[in-house]
Protein backbone atom coordinates (compact mmCIF):
# COMPACT_ATOMS: atom_id res chain seq x y z
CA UNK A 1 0.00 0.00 0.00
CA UNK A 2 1.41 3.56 -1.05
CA UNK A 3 2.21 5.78 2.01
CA UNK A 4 -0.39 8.37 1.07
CA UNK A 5 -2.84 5.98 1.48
CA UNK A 6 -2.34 4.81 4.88
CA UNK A 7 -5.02 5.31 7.58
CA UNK A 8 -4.21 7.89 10.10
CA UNK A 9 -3.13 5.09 12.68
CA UNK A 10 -0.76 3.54 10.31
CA UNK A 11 0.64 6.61 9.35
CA UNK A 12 1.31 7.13 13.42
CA UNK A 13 2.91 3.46 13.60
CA UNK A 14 4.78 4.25 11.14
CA UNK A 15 6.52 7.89 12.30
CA UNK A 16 6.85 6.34 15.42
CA UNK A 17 9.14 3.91 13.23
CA UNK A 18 10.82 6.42 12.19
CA UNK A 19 12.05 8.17 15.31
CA UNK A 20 13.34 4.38 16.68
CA UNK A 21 14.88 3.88 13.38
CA UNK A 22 16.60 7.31 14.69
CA UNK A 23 17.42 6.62 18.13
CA UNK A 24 18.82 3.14 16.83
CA UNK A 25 21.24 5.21 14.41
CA UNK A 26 22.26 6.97 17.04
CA UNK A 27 22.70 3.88 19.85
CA UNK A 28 24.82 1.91 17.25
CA UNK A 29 26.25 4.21 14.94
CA UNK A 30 27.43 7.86 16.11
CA UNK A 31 29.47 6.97 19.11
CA UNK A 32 28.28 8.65 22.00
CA UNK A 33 30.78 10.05 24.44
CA UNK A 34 31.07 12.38 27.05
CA UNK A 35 27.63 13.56 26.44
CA UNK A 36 28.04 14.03 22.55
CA UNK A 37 27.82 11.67 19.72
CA UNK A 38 30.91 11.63 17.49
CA UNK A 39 30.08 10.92 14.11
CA UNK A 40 28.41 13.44 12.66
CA UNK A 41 27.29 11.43 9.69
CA UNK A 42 25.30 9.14 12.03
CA UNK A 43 23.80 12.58 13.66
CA UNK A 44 22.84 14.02 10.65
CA UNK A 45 21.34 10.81 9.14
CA UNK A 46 19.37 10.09 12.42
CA UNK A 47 18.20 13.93 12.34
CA UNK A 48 16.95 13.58 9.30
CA UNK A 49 14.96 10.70 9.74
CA UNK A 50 13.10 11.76 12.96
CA UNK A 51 12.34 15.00 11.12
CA UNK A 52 10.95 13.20 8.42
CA UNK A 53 8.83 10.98 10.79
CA UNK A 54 7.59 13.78 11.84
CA UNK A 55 6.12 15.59 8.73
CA UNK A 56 4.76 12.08 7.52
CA UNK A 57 2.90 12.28 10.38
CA UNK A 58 2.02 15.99 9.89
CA UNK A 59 1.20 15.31 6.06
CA UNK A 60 -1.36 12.87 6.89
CA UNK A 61 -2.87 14.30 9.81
CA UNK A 62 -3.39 17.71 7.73
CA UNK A 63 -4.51 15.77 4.33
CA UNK A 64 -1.43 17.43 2.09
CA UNK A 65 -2.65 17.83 -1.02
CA UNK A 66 -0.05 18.26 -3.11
CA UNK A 67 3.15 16.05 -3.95
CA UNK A 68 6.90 17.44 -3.05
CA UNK A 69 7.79 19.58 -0.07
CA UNK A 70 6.05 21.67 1.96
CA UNK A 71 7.53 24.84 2.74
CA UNK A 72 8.29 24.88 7.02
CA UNK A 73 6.10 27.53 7.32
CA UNK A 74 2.94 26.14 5.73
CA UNK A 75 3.32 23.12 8.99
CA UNK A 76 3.87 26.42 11.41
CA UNK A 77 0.67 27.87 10.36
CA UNK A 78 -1.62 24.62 10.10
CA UNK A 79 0.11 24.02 13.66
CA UNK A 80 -0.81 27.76 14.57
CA UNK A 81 -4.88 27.28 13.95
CA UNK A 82 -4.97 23.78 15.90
CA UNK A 83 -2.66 24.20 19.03
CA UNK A 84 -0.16 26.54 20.14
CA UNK A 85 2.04 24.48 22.49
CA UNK A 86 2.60 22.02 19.42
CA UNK A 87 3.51 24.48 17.35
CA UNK A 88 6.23 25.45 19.85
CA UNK A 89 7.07 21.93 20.09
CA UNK A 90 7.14 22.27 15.63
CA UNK A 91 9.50 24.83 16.42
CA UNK A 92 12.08 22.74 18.62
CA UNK A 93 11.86 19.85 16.20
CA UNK A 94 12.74 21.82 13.53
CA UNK A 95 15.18 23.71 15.05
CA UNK A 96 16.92 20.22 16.73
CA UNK A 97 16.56 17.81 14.50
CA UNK A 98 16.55 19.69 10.97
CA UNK A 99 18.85 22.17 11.49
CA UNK A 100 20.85 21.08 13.75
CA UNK A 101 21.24 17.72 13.42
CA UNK A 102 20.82 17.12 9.95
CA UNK A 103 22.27 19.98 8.85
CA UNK A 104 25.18 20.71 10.94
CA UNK A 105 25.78 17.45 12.53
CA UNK A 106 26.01 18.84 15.96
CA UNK A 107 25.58 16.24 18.33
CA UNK A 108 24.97 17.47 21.83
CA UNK A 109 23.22 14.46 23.60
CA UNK A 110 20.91 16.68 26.09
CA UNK A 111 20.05 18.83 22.95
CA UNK A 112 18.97 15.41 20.58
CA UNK A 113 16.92 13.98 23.85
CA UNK A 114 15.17 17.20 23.80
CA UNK A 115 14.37 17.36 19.71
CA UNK A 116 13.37 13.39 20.45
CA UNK A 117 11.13 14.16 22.73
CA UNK A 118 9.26 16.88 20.90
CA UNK A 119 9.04 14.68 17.76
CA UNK A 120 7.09 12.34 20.07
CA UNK A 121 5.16 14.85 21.57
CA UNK A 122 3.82 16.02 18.54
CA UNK A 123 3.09 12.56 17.23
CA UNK A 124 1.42 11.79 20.32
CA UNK A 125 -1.07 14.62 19.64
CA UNK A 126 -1.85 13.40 16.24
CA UNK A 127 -2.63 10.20 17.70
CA UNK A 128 -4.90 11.74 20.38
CA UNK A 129 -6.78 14.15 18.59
CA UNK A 130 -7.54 11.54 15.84
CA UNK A 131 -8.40 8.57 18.10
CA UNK A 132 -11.06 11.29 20.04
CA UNK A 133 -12.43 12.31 16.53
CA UNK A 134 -13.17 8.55 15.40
C-alpha cells in the first residue's frame, strides 16, 4: 500500500518507526561520548529521519494535497490554527533535528533527547486528537 494511502493510525505506527529507526542510528552508529555523539554522519542521518517521521505524520494528519515539499512555514501555520504548544514543540523539532542535526551534525546528547522528545510529543497529539475524533 502507497504511504499516502495509509489510515491515520498507520501513518502514526509508522513515524513512530521512524524516530526508533533514529534513536537506533544513534545507539549503534554515532558513538556517544562524554555527552556528545561523534560521528556526525550518524547525527545528521538520524536527524533527518526523525524530522521526516515527523512531517509524515504531519502530512497525513493535515490531508497534504499536493506532492513534493512543503515549505516549514505552511506546517507552522496549520500548527498555529490547531494548538499553540505544538507548534512550539514544531519549532524545537525543527530547530533540533533539521537544522541542527541534519544539517550541521552537531551532536549534543541533552540537545537530541530534547528534539526526540518533541518529535514524540507532537506525534502523540496526532494520535490523540484523531483517536477522540473517530
Amino acid at each position: 500500500m502507497a504511504k499516502q494511502q495509509l489510515s491515520i493510525e498507520d501513518s502514526v505506527r509508522e513515524a513512530k518507526r521512524y524516530l526508533d529507526n533514529a534513536k537506533e542510528i544513534l545507539r549503534e552508529k554515532a558513538r556517544k561520548e562524554d555527552g556528545y555523539y561523534q560521528d556526525a554522519k550518524y547525527v545528521k542521518m538520524a536527524g533527518h529521519t526523525a524530522y521526516t517521521g515527523v512531517l509524515f505524520a504531519l502530512d497525513r494528519y493535515f490531508g497534504k494535497k499536493i506532492k513534493g515539499r512543503q515549505d516549514v512555514d505552511w506546517y507552522k501555520q496549520n500548527l498555529s490554527d490547531q494548538d499553540k504548544k505544538i507548534l512550539n514543540s514544531f519549532g524545537t523539532v525543527y530547530q533540533v533535528l533539521h537544522l541542527t542535526m541534519a544539517y550541521d551534525g552537531f551532536g549534543s546528547a541533552e540537545l537530541i533527547k530534547l528534539g526526540m522528545q518533541e518529535a514524540e510529543r507532537i506525534i502523540d497529539w496526532i494520535e490523540t486528537r484523531t483517536a477522540a475524533a473517530a
